[in-house]
PDB file of N, CA and C in Angstrom:
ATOM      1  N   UNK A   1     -30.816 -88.015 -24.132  1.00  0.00           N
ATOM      2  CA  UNK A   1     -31.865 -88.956 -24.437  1.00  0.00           C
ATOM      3  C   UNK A   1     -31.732 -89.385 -25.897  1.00  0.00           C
ATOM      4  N   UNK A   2     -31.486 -90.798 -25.662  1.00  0.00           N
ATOM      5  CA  UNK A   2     -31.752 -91.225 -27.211  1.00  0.00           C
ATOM      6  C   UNK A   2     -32.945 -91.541 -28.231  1.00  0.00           C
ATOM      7  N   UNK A   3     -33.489 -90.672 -29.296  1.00  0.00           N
ATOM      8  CA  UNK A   3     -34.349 -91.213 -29.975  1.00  0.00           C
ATOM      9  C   UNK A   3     -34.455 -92.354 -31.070  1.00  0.00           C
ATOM     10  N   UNK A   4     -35.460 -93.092 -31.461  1.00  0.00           N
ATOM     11  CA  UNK A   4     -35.358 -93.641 -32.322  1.00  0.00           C
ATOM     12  C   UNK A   4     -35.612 -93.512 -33.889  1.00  0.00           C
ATOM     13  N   UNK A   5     -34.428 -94.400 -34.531  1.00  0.00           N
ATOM     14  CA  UNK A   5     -34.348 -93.700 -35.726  1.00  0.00           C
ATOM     15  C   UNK A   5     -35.626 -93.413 -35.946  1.00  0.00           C
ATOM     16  N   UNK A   6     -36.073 -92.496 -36.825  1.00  0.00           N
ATOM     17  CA  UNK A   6     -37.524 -91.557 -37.731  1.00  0.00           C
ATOM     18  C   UNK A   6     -37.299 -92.837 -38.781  1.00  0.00           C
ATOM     19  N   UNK A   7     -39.059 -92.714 -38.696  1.00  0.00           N
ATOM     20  CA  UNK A   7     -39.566 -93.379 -40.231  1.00  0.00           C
ATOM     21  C   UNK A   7     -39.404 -92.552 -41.382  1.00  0.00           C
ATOM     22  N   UNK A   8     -39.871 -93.174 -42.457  1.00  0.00           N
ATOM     23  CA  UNK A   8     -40.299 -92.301 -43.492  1.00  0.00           C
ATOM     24  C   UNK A   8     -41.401 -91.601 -43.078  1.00  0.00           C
ATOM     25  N   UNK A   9     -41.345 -90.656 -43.575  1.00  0.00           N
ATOM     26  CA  UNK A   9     -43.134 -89.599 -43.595  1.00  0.00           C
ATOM     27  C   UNK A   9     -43.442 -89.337 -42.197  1.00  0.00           C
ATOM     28  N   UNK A  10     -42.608 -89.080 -41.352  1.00  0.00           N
ATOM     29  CA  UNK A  10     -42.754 -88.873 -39.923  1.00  0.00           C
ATOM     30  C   UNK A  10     -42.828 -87.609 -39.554  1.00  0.00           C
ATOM     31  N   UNK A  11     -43.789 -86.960 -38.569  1.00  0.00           N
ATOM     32  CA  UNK A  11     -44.058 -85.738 -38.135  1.00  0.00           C
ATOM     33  C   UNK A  11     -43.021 -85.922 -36.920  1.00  0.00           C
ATOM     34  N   UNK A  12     -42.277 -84.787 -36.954  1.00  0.00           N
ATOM     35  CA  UNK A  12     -40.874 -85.071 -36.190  1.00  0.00           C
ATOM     36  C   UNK A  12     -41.277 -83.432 -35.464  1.00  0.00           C
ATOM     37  N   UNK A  13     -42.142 -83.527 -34.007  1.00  0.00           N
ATOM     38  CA  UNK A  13     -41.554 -82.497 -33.040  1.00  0.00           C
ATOM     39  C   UNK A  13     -40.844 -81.640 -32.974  1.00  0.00           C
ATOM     40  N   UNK A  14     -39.644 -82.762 -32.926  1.00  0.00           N
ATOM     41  CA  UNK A  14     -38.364 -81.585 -32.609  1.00  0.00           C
ATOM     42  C   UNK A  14     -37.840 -80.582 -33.663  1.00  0.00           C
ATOM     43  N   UNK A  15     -38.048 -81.150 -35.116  1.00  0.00           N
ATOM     44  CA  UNK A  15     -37.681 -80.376 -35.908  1.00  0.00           C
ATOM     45  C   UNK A  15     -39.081 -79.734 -36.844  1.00  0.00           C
ATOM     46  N   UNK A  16     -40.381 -79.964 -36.292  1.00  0.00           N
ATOM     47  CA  UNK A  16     -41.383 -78.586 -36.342  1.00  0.00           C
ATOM     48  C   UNK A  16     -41.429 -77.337 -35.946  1.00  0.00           C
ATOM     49  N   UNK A  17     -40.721 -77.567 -34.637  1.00  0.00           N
ATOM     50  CA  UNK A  17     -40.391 -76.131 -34.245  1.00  0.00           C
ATOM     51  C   UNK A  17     -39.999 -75.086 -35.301  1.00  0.00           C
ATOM     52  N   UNK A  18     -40.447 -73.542 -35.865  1.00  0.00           N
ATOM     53  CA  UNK A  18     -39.922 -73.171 -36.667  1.00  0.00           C
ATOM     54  C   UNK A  18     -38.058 -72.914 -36.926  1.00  0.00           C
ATOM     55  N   UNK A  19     -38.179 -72.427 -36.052  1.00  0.00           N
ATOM     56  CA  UNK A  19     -36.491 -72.513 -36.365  1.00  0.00           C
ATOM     57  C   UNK A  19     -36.188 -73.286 -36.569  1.00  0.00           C
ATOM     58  N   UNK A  20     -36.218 -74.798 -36.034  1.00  0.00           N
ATOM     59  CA  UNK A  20     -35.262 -75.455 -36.163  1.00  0.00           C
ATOM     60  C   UNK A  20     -35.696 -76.305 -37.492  1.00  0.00           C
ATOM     61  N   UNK A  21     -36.536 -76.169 -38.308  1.00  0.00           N
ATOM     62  CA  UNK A  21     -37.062 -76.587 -39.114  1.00  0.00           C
ATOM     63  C   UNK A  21     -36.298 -75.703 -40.342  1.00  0.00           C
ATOM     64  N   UNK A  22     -36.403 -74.534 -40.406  1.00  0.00           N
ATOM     65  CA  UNK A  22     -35.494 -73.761 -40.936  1.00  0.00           C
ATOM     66  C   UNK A  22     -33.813 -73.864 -40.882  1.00  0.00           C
ATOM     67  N   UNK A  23     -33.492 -74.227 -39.456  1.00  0.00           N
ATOM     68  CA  UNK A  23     -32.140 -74.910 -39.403  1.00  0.00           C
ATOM     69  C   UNK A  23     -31.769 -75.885 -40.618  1.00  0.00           C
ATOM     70  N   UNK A  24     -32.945 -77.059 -39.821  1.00  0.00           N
ATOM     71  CA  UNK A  24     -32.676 -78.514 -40.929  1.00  0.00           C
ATOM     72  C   UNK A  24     -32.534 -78.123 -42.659  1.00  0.00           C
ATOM     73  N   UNK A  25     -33.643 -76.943 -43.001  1.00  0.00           N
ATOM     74  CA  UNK A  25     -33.305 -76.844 -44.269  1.00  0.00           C
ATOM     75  C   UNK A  25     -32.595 -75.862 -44.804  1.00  0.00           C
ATOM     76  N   UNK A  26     -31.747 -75.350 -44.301  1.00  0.00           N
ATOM     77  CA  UNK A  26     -30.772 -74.474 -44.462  1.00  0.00           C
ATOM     78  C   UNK A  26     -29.761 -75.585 -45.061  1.00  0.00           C
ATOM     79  N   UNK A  27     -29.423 -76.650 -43.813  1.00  0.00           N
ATOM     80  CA  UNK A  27     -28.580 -77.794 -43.804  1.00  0.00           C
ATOM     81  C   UNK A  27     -28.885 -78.921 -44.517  1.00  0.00           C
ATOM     82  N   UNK A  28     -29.958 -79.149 -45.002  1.00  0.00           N
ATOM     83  CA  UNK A  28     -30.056 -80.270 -45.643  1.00  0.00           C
ATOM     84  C   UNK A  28     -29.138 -80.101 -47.171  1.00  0.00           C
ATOM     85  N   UNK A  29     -29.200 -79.364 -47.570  1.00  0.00           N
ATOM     86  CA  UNK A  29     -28.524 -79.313 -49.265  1.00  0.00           C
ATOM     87  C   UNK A  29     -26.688 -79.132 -49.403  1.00  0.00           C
ATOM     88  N   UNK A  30     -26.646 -78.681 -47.456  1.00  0.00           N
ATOM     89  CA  UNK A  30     -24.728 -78.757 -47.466  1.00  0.00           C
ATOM     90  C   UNK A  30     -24.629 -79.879 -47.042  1.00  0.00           C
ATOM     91  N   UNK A  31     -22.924 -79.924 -46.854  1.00  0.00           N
ATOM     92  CA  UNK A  31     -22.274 -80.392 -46.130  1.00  0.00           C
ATOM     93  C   UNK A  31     -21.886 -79.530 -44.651  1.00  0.00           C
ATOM     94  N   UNK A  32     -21.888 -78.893 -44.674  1.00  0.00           N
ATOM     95  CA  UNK A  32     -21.767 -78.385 -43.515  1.00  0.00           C
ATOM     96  C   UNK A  32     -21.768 -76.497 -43.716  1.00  0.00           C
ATOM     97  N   UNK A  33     -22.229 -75.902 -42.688  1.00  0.00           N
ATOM     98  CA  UNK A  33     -22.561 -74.581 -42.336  1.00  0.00           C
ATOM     99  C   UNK A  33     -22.110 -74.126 -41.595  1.00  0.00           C
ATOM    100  N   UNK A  34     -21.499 -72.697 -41.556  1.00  0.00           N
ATOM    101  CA  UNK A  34     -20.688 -72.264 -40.306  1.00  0.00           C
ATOM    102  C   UNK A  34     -21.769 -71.781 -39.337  1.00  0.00           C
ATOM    103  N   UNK A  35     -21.802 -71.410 -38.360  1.00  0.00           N
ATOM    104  CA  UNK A  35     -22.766 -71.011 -37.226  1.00  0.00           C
ATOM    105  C   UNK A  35     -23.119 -69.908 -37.694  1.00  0.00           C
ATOM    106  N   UNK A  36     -22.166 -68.603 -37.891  1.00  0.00           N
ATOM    107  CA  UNK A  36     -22.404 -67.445 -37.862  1.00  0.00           C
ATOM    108  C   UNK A  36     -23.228 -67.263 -39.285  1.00  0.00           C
ATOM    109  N   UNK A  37     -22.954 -67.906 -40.489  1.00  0.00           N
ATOM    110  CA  UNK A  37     -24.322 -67.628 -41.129  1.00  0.00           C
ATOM    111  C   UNK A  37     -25.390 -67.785 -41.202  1.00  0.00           C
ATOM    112  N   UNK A  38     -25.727 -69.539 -40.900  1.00  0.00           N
ATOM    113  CA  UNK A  38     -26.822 -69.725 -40.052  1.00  0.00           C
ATOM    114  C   UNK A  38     -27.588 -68.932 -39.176  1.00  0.00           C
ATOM    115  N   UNK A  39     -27.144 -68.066 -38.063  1.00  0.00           N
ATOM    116  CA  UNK A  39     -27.713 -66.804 -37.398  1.00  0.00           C
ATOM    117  C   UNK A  39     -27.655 -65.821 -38.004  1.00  0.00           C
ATOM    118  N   UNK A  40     -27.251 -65.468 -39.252  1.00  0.00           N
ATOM    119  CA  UNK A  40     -27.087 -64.472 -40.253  1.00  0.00           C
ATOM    120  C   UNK A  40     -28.525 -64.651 -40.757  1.00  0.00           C
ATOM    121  N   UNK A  41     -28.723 -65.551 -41.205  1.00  0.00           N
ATOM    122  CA  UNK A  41     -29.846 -65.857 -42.155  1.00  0.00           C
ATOM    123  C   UNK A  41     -31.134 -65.964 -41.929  1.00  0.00           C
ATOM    124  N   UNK A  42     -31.048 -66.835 -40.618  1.00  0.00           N
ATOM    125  CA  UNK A  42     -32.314 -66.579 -39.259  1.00  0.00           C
ATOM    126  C   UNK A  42     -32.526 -65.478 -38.661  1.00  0.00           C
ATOM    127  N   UNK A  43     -31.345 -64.589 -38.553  1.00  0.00           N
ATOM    128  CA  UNK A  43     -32.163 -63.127 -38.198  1.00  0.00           C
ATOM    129  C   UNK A  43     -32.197 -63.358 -36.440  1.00  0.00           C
ATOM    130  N   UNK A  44     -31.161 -64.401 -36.196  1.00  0.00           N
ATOM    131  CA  UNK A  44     -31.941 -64.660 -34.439  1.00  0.00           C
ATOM    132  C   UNK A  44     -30.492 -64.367 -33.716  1.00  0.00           C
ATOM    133  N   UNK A  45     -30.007 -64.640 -32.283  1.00  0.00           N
ATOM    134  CA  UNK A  45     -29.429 -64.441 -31.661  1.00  0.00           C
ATOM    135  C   UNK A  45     -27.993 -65.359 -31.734  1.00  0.00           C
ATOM    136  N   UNK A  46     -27.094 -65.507 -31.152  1.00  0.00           N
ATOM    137  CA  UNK A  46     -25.912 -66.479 -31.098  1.00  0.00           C
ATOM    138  C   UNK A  46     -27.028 -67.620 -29.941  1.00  0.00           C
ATOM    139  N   UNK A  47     -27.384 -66.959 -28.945  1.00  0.00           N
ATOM    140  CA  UNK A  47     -27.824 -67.733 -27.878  1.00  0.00           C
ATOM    141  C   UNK A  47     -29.194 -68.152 -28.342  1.00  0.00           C
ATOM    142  N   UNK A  48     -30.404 -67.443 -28.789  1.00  0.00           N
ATOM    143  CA  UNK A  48     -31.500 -68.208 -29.760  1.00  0.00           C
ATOM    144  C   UNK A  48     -30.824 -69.088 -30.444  1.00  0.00           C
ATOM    145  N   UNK A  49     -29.819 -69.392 -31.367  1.00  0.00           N
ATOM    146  CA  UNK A  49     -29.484 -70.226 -32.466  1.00  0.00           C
ATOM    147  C   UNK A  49     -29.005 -71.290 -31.752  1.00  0.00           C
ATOM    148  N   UNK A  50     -27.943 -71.427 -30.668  1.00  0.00           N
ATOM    149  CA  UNK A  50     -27.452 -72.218 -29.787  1.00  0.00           C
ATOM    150  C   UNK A  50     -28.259 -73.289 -29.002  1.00  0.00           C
ATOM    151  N   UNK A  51     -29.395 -72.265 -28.596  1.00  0.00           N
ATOM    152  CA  UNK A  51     -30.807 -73.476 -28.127  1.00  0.00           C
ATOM    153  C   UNK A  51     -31.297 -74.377 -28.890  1.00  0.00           C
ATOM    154  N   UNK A  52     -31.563 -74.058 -29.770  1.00  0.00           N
ATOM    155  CA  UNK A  52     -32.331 -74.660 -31.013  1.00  0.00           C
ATOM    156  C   UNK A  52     -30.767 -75.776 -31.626  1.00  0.00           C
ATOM    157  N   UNK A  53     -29.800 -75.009 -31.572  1.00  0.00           N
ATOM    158  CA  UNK A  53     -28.922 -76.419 -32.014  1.00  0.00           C
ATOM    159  C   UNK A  53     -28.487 -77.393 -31.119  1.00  0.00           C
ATOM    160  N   UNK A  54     -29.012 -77.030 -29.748  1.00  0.00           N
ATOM    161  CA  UNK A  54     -28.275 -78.184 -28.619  1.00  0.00           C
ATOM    162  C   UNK A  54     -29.649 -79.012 -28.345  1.00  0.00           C
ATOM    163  N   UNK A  55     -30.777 -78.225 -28.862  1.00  0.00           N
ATOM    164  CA  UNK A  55     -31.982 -79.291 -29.106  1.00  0.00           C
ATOM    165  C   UNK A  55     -32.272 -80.166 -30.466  1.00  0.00           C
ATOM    166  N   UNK A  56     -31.610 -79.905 -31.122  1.00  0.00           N
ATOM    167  CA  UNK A  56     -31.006 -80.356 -32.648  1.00  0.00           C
ATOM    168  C   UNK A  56     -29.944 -81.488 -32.094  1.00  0.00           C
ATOM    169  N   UNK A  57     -29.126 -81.118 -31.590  1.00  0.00           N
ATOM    170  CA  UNK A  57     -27.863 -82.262 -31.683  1.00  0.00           C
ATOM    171  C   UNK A  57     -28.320 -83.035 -30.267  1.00  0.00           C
ATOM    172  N   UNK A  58     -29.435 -82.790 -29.568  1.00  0.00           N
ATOM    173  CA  UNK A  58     -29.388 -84.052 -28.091  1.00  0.00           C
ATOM    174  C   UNK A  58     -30.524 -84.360 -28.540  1.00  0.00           C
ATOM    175  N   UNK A  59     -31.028 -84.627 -30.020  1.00  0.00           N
ATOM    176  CA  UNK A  59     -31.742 -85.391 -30.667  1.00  0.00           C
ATOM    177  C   UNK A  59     -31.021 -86.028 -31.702  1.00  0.00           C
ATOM    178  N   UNK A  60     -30.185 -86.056 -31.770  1.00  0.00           N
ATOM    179  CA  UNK A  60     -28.705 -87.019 -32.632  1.00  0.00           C
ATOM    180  C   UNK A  60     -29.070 -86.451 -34.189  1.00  0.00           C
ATOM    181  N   UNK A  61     -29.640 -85.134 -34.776  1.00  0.00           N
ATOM    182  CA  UNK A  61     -29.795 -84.742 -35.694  1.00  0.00           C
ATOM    183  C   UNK A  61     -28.981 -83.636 -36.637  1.00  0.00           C
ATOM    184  N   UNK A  62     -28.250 -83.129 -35.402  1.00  0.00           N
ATOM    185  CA  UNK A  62     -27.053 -82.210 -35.942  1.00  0.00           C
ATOM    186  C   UNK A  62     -26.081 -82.391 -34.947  1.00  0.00           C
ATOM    187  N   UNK A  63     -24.821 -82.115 -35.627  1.00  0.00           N
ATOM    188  CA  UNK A  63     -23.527 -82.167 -35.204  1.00  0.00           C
ATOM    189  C   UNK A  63     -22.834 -80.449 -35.206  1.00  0.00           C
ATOM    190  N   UNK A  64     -21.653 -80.476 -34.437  1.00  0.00           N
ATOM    191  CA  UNK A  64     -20.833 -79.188 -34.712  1.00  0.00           C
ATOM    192  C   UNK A  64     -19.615 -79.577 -35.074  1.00  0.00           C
ATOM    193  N   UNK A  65     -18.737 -78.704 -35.434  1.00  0.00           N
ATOM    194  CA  UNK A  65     -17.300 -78.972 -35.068  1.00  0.00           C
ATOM    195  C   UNK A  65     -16.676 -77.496 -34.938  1.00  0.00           C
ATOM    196  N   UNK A  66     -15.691 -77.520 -34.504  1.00  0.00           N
ATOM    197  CA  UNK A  66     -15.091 -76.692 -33.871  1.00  0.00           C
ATOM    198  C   UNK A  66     -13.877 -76.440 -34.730  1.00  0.00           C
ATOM    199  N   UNK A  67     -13.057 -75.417 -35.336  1.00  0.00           N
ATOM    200  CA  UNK A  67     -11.968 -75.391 -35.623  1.00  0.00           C
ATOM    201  C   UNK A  67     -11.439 -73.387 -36.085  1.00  0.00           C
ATOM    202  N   UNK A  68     -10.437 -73.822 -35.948  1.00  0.00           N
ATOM    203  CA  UNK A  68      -9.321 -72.176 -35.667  1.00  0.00           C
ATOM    204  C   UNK A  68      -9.680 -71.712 -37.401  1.00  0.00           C
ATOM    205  N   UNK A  69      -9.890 -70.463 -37.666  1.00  0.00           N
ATOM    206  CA  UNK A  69     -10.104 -70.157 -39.007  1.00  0.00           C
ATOM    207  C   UNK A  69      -9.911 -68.282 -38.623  1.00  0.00           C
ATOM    208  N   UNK A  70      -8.545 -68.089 -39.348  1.00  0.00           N
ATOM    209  CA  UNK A  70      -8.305 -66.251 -39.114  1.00  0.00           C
ATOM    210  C   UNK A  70      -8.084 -65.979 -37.961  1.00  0.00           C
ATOM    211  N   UNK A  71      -7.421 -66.859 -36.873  1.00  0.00           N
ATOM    212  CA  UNK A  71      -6.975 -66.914 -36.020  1.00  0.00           C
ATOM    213  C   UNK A  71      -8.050 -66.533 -34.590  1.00  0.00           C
ATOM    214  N   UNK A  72      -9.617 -67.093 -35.106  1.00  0.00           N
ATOM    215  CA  UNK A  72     -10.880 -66.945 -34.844  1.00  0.00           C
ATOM    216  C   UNK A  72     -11.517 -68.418 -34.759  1.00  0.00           C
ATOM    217  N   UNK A  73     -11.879 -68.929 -33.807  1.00  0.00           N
ATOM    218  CA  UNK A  73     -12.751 -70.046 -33.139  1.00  0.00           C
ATOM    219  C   UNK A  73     -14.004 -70.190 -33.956  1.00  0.00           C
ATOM    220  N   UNK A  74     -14.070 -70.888 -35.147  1.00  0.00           N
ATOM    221  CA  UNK A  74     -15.196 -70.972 -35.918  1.00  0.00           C
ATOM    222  C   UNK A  74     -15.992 -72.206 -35.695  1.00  0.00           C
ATOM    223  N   UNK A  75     -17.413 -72.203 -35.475  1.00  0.00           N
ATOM    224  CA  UNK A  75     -18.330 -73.356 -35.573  1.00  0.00           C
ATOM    225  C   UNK A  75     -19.257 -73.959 -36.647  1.00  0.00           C
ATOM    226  N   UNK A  76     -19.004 -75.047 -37.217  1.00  0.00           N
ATOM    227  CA  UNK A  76     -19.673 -75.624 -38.496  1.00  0.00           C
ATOM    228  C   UNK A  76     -20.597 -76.645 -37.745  1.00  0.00           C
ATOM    229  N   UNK A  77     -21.935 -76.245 -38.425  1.00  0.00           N
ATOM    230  CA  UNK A  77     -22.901 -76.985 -38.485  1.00  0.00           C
ATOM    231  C   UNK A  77     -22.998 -78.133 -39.564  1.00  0.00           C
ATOM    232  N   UNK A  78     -23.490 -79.437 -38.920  1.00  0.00           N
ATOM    233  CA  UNK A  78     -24.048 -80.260 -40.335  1.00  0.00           C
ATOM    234  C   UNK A  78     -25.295 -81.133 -39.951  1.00  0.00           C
ATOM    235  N   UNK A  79     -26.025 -81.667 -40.329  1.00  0.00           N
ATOM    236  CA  UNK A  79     -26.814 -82.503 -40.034  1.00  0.00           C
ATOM    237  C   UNK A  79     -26.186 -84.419 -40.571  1.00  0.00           C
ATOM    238  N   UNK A  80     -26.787 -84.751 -38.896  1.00  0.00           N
ATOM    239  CA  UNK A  80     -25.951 -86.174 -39.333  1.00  0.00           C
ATOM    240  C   UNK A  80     -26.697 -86.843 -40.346  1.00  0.00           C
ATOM    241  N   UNK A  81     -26.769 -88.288 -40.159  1.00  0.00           N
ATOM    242  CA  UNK A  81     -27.908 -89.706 -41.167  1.00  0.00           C
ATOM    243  C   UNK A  81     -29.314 -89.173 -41.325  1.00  0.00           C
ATOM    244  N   UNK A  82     -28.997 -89.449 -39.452  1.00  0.00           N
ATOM    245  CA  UNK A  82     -30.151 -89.589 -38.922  1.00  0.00           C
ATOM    246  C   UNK A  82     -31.018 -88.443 -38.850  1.00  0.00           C
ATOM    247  N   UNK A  83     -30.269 -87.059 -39.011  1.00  0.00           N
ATOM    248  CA  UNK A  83     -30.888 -86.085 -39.023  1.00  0.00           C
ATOM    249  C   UNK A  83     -31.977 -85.646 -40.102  1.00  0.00           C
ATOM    250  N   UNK A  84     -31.336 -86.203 -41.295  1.00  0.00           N
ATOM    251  CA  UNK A  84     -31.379 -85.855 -42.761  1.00  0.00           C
ATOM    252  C   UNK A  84     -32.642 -86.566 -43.089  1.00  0.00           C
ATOM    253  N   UNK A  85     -32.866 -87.836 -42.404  1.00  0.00           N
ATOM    254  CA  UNK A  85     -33.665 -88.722 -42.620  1.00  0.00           C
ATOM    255  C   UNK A  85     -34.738 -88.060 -41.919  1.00  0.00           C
ATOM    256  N   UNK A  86     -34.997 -87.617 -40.791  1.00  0.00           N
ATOM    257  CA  UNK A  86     -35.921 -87.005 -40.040  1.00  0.00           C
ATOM    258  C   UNK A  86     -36.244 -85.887 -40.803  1.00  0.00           C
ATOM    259  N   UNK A  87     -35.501 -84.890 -40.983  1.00  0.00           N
ATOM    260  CA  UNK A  87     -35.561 -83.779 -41.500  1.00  0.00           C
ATOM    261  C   UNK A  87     -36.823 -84.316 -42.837  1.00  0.00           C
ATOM    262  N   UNK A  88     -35.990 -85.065 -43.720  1.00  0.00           N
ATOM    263  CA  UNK A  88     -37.029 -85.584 -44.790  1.00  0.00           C
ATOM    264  C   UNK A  88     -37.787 -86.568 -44.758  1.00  0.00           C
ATOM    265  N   UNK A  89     -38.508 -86.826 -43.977  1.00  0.00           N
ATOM    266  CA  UNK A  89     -39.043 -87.552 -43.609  1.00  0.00           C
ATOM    267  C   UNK A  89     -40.713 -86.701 -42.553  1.00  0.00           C
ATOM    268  N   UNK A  90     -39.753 -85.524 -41.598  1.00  0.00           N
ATOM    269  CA  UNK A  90     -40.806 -84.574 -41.728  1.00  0.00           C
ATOM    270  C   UNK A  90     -41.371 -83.788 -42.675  1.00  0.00           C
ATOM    271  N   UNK A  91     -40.603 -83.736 -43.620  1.00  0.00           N
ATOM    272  CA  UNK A  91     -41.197 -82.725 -44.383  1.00  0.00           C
ATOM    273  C   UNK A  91     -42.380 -83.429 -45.583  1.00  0.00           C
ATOM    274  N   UNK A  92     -41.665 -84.711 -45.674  1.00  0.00           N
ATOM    275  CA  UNK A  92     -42.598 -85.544 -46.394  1.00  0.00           C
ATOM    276  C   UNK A  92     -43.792 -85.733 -45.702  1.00  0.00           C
ATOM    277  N   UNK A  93     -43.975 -85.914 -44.370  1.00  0.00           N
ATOM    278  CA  UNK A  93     -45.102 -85.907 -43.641  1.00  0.00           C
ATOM    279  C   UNK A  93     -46.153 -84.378 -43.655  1.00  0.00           C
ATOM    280  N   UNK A  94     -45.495 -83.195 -43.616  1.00  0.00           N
ATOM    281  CA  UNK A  94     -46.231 -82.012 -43.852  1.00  0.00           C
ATOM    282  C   UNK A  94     -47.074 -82.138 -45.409  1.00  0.00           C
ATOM    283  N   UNK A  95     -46.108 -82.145 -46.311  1.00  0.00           N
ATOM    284  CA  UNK A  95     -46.445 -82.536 -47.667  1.00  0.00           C
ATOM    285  C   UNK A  95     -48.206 -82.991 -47.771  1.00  0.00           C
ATOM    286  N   UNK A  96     -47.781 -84.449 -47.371  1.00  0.00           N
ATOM    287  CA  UNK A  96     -49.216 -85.308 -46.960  1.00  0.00           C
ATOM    288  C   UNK A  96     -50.230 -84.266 -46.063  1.00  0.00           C
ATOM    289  N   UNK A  97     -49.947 -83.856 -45.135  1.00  0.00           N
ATOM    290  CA  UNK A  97     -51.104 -82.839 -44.710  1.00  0.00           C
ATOM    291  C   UNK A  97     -51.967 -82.116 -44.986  1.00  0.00           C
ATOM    292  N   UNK A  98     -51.103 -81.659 -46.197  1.00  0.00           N
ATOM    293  CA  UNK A  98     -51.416 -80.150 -46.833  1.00  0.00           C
ATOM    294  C   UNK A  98     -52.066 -80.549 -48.187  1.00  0.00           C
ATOM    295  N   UNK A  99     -51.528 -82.082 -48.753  1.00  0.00           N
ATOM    296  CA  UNK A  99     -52.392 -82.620 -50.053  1.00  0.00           C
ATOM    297  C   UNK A  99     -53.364 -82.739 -49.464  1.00  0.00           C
ATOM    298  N   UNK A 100     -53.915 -83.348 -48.156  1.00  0.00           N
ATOM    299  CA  UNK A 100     -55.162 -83.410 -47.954  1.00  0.00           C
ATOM    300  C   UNK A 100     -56.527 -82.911 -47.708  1.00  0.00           C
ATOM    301  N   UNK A 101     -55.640 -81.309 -47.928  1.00  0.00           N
ATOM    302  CA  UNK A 101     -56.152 -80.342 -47.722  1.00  0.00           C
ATOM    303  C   UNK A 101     -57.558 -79.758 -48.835  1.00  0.00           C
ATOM    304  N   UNK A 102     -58.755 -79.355 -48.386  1.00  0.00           N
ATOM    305  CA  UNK A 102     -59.600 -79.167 -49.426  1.00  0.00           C
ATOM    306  C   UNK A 102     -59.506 -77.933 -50.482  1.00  0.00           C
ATOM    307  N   UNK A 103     -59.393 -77.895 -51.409  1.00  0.00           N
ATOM    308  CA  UNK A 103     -59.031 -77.082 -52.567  1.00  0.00           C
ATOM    309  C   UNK A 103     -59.714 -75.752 -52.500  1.00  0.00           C
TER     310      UNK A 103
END
């Protein structure tokens, strides 16, 4: 399913979920992340982390790639445009929430 690009300041669903919100900002400041630290860092499963990234990437927000490293099948995470834009774009929207919040 294709979504449409995210506005600015957009409360973005898919990437509220905690994890995957934690995903996005793991990823927002690389270029790309290998899998296994990513689940290093989350503290969660190969198969928890896997859900959350195939609901990440069939929202056109993260990508993988695949390549041989130590003669070991390694997976790099990145977040695409469109991801990055959502990603910040939710978070700019939380932001606003929480200013509105009474002191």
């Amino acid at each position: 399913m294709t979504r449409p690009a995210p506005s600015a300041d957009a409360f973005d669903a898919v990437i509220h979920a905690p994890q995957r919100l934690r995903i996005c900002a793991m990823l927002d400041p690389a270029t790309q992340i290998e899998f296994s630290l990513v689940q290093e860092r989350l503290e969660v499963s190969a198969s928890v982390l896997s859900k959350h990234v195939s609901v990440l990437m069939d929202a056109g927000y993260v990508e993988q790639h695949k390549a041989v490293r130590d003669t070991r099948q390694r997976v790099w995470l990145q977040l695409t445009t469109k991801g990055r834009a959502a990603y910040r774009g939710h978070v700019a929207a939380l932001r606003k929430i929480v200013d509105q919040s009474p002191e």
